[in-house]
N, C-alpha and C. Protein backbone atom coordinates (compact mmCIF):
# COMPACT_ATOMS: atom_id res chain seq x y z
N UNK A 1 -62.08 -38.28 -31.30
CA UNK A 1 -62.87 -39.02 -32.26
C UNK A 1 -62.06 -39.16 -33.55
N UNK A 2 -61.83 -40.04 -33.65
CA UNK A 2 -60.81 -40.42 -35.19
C UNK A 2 -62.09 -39.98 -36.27
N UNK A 3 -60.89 -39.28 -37.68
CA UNK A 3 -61.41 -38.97 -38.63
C UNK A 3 -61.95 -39.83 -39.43
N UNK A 4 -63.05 -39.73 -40.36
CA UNK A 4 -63.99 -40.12 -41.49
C UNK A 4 -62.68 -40.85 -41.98
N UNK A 5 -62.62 -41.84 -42.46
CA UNK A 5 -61.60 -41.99 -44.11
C UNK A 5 -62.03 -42.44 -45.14
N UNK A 6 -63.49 -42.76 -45.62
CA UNK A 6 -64.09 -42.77 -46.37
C UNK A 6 -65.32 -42.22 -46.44
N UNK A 7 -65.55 -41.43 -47.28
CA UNK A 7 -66.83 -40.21 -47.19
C UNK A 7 -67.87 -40.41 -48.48
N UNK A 8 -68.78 -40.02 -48.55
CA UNK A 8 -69.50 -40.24 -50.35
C UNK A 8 -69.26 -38.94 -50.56
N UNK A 9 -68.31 -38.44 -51.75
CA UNK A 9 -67.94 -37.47 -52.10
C UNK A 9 -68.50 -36.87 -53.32
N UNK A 10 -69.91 -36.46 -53.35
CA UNK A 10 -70.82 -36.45 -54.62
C UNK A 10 -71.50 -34.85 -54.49
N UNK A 11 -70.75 -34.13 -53.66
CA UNK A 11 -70.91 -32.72 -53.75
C UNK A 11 -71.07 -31.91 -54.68
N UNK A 12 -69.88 -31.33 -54.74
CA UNK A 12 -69.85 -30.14 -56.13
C UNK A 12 -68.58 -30.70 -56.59
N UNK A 13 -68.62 -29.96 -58.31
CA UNK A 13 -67.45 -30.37 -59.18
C UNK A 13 -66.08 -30.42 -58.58
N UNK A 14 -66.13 -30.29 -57.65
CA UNK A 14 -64.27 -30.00 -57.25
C UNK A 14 -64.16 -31.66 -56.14
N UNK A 15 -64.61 -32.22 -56.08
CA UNK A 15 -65.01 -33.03 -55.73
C UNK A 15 -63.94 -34.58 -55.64
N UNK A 16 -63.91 -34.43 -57.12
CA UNK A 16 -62.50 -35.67 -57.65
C UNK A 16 -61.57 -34.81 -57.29
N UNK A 17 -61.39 -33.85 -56.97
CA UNK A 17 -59.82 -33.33 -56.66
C UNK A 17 -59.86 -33.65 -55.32
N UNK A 18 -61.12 -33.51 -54.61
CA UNK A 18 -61.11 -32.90 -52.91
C UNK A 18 -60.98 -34.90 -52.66
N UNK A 19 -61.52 -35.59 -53.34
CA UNK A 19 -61.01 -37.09 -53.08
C UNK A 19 -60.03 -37.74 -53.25
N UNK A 20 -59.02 -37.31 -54.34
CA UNK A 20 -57.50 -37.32 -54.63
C UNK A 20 -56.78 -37.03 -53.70
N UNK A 21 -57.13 -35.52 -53.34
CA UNK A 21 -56.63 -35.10 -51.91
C UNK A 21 -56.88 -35.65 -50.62
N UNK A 22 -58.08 -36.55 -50.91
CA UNK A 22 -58.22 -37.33 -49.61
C UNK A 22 -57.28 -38.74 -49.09
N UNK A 23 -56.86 -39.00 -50.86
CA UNK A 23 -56.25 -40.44 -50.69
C UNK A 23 -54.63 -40.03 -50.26
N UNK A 24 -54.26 -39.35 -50.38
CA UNK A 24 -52.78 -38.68 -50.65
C UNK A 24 -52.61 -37.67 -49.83
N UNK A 25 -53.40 -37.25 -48.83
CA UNK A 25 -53.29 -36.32 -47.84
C UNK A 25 -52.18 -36.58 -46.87
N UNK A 26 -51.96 -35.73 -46.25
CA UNK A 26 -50.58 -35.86 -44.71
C UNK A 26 -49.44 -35.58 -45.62
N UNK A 27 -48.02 -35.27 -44.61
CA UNK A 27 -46.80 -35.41 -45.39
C UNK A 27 -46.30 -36.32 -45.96
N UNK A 28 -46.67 -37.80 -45.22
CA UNK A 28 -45.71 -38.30 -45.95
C UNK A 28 -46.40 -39.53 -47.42
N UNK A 29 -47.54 -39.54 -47.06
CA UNK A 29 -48.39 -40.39 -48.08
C UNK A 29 -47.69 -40.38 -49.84
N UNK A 30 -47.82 -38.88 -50.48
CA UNK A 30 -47.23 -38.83 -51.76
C UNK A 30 -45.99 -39.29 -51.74
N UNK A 31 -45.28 -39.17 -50.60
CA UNK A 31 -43.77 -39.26 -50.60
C UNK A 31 -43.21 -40.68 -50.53
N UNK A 32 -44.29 -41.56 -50.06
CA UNK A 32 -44.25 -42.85 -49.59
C UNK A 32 -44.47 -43.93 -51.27
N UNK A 33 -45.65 -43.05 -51.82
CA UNK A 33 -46.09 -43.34 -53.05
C UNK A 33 -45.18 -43.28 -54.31
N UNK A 34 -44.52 -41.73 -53.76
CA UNK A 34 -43.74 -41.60 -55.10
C UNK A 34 -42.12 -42.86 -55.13
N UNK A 35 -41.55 -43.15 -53.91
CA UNK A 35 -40.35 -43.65 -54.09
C UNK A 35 -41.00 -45.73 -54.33
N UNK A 36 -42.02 -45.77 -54.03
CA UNK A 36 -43.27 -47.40 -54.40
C UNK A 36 -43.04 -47.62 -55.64
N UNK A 37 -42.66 -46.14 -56.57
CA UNK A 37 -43.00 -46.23 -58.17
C UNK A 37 -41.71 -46.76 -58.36
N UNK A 38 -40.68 -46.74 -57.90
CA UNK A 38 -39.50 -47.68 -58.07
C UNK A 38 -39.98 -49.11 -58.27
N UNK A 39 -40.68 -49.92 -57.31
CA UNK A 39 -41.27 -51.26 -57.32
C UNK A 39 -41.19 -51.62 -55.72
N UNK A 40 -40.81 -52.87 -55.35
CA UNK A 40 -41.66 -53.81 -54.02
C UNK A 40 -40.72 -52.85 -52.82
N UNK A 41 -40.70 -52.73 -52.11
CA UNK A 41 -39.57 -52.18 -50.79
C UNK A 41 -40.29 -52.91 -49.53
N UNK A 42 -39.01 -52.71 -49.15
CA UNK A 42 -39.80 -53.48 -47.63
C UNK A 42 -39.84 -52.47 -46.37
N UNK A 43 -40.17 -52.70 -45.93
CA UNK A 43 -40.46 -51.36 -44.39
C UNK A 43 -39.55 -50.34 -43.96
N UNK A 44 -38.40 -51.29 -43.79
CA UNK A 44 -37.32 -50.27 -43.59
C UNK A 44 -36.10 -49.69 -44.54
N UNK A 45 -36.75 -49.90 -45.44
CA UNK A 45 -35.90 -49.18 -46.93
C UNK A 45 -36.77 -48.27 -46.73
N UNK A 46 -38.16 -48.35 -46.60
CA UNK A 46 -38.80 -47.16 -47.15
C UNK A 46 -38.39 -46.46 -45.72
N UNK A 47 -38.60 -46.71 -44.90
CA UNK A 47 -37.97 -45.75 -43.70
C UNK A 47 -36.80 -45.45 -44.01
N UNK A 48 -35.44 -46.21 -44.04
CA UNK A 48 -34.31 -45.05 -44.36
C UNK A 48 -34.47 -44.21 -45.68
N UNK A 49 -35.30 -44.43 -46.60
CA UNK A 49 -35.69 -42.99 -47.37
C UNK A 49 -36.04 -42.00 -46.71
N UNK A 50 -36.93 -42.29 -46.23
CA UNK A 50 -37.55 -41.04 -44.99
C UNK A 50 -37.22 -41.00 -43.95
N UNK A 51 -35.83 -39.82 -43.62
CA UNK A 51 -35.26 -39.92 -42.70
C UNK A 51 -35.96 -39.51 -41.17
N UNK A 52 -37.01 -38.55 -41.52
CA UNK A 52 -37.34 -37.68 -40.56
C UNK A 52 -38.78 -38.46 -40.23
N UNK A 53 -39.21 -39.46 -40.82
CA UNK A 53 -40.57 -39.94 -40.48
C UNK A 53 -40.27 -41.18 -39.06
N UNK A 54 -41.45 -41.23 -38.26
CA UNK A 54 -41.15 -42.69 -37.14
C UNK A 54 -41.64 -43.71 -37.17
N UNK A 55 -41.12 -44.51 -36.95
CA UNK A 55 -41.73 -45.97 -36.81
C UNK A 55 -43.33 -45.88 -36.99
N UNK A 56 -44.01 -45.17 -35.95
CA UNK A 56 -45.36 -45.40 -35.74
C UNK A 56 -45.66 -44.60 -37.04
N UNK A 57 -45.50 -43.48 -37.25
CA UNK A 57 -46.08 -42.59 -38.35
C UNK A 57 -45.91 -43.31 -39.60
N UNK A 58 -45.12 -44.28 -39.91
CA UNK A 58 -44.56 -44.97 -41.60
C UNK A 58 -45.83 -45.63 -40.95
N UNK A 59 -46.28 -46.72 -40.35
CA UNK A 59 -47.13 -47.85 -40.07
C UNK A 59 -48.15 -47.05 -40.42
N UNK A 60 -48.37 -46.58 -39.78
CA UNK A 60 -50.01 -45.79 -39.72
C UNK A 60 -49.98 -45.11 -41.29
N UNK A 61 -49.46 -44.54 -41.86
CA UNK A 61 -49.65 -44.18 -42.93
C UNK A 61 -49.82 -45.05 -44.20
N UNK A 62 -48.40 -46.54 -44.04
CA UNK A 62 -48.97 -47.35 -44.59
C UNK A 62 -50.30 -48.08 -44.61
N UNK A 63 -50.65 -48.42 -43.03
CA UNK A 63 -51.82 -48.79 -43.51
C UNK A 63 -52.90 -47.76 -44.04
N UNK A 64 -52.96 -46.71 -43.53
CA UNK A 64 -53.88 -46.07 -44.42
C UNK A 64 -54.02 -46.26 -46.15
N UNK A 65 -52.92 -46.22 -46.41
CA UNK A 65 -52.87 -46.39 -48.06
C UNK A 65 -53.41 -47.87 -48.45
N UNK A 66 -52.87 -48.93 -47.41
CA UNK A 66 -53.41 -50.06 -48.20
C UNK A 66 -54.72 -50.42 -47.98
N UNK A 67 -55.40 -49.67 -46.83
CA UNK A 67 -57.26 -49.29 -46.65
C UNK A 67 -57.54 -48.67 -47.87
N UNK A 68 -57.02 -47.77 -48.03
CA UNK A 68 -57.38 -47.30 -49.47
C UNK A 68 -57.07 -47.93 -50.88
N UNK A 69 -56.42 -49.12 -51.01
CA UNK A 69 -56.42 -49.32 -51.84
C UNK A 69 -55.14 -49.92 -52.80
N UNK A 70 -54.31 -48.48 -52.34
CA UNK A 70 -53.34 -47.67 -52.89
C UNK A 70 -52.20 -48.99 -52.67
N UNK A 71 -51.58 -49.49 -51.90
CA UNK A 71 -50.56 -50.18 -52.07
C UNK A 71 -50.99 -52.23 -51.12
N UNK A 72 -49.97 -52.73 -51.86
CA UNK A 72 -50.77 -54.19 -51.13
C UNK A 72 -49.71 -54.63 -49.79
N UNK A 73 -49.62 -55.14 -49.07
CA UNK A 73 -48.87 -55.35 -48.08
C UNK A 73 -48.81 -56.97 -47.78
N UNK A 74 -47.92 -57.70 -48.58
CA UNK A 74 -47.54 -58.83 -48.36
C UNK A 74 -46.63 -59.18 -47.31
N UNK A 75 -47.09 -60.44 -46.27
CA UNK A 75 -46.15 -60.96 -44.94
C UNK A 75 -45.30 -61.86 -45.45
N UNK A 76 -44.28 -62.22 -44.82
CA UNK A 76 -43.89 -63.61 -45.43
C UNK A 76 -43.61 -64.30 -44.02
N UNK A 77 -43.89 -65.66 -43.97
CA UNK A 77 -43.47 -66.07 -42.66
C UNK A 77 -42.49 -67.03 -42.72
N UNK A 78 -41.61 -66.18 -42.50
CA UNK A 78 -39.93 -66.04 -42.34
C UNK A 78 -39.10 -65.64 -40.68
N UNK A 79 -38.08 -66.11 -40.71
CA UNK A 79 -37.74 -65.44 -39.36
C UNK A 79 -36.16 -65.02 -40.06
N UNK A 80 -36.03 -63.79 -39.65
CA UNK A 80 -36.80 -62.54 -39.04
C UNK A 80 -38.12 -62.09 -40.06
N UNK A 81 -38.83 -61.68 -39.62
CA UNK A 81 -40.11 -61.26 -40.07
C UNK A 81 -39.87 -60.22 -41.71
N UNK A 82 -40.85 -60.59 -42.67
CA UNK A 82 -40.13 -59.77 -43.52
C UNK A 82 -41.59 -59.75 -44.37
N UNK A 83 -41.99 -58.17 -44.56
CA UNK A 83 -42.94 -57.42 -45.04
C UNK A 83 -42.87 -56.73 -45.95
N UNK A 84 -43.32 -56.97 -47.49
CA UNK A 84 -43.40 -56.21 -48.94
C UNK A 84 -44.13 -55.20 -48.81
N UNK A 85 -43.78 -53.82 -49.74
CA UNK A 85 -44.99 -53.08 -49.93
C UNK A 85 -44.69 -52.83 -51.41
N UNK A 86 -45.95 -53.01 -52.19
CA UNK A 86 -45.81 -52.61 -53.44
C UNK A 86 -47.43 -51.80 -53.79
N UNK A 87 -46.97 -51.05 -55.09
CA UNK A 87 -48.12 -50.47 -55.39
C UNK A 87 -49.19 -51.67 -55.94
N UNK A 88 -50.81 -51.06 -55.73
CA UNK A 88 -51.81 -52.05 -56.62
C UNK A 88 -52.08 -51.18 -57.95
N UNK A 89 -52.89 -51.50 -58.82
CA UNK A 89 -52.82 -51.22 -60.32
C UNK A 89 -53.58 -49.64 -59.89
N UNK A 90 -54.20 -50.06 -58.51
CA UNK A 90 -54.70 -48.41 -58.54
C UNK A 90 -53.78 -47.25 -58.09
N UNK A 91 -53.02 -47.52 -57.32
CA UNK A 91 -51.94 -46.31 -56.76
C UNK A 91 -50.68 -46.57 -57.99
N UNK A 92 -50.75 -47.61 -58.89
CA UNK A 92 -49.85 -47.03 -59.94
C UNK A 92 -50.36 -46.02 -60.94
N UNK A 93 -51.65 -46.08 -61.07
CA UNK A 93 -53.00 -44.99 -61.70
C UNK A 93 -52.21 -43.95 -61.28
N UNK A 94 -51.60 -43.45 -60.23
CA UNK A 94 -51.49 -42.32 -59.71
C UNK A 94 -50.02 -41.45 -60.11
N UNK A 95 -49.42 -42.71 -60.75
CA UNK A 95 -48.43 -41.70 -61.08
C UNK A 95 -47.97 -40.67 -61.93
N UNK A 96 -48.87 -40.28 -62.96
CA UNK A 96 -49.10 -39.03 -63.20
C UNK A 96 -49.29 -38.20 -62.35
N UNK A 97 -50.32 -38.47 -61.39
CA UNK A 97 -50.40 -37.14 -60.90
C UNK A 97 -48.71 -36.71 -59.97
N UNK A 98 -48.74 -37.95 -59.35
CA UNK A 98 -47.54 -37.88 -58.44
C UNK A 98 -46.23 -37.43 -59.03
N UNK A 99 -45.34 -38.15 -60.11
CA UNK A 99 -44.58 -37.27 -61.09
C UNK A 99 -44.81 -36.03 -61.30
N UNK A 100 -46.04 -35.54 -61.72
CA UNK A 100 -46.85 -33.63 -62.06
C UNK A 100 -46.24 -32.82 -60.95
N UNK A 101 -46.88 -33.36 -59.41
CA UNK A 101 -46.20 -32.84 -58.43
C UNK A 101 -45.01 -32.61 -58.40
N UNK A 102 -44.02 -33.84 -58.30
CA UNK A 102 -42.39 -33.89 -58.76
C UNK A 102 -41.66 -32.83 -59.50
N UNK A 103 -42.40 -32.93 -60.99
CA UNK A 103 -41.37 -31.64 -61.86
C UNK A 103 -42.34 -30.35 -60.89
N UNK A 104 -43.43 -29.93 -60.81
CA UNK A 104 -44.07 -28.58 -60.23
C UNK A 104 -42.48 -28.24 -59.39
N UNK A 105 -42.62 -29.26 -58.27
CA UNK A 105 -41.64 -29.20 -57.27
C UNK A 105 -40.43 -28.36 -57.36
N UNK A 106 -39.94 -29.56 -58.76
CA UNK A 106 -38.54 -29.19 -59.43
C UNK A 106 -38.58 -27.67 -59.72
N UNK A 107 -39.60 -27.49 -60.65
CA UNK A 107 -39.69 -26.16 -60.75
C UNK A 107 -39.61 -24.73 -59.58
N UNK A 108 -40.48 -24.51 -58.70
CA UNK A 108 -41.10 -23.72 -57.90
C UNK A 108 -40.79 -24.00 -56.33
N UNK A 109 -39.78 -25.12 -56.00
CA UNK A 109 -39.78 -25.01 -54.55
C UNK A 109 -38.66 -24.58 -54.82
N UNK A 110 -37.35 -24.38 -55.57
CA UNK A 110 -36.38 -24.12 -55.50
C UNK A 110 -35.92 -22.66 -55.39
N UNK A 111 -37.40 -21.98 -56.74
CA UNK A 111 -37.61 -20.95 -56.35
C UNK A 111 -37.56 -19.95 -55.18
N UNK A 112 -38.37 -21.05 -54.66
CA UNK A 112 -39.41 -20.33 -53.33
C UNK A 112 -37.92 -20.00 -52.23
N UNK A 113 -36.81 -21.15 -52.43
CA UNK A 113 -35.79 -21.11 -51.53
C UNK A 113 -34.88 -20.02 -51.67
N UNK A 114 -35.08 -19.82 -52.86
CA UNK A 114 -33.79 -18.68 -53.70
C UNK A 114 -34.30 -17.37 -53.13
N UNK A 115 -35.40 -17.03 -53.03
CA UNK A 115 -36.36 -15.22 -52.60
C UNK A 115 -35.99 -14.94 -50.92
C-alpha cells in the first residue's frame, strides 16, 4: 500500500517541523534541493551530482517534490528530449533551512568522522 503524501497535520506543536520533515524526507530530496539553489539543471546534471542515486530513484523523487510543490518541471519538445528542473518560490522558501543543515553538516559530520 503506497504511503499517505499529504496528511492534515494539525496535531500537536511539533507539527510544522514533522511537515517540513515530510516535504524533505528520504536521502536524496534535501540533496536534490540543495544543489536546485544553484538555478534550472536538467536531469542528468542533477544525476551526475549524485553519483550513487538511479535513474528510477532521481524520477521518483523528483516527482515527489514537484507534487509537493517544491520544484517546477518544464518539457521542451525538442529532439532529443530535454527536461528543466528549477525551484518554485516555495522550495526557494526553503533555503534557510537547507543551508542551516549545510553549515550543521560542515560542522559535526566531520566530527563524527574524526572519533
Amino acid at each position: 500500500m503506497p504511503r499517505v503524501r499529504h496528511k492534515l497535520l494539525d496535531c500537536s506543536p511539533g507539527c510544522p517541523v514533522e511537515g517540513v520533515l515530510h516535504l524533505i524526507d528520504g536521502k536524496w530530496k534535501g540533496v536534490i534541493l540543495y544543489h536546485l539553489l544553484e538555478g534550472t539543471m536538467r536531469f542528468n546534471e542533477i544525476r551526475r551530482r549524485l553519483t550513487s542515486i538511479t535513474q528510477r530513484m532521481l524520477t521518483k523523487q523528483l516527482r515527489e517534490l514537484e507534487a509537493d510543490g517544491l520544484i517546477e518541471r518544464t518539457v521542451f519538445a525538442v529532439v532529443p528530449p530535454r527536461v528543466d528542473y528549477c525551484l518554485t518560490p516555495r522550495g526557494r522558501s526553503l533555503e534557510p533551512v537547507i543551508m542551516a543543515m549545510k553549515r550543521w553538516g560542515d560542522e559535526h559530520i566531520m566530527l563524527q568522522a574524526a572519533e
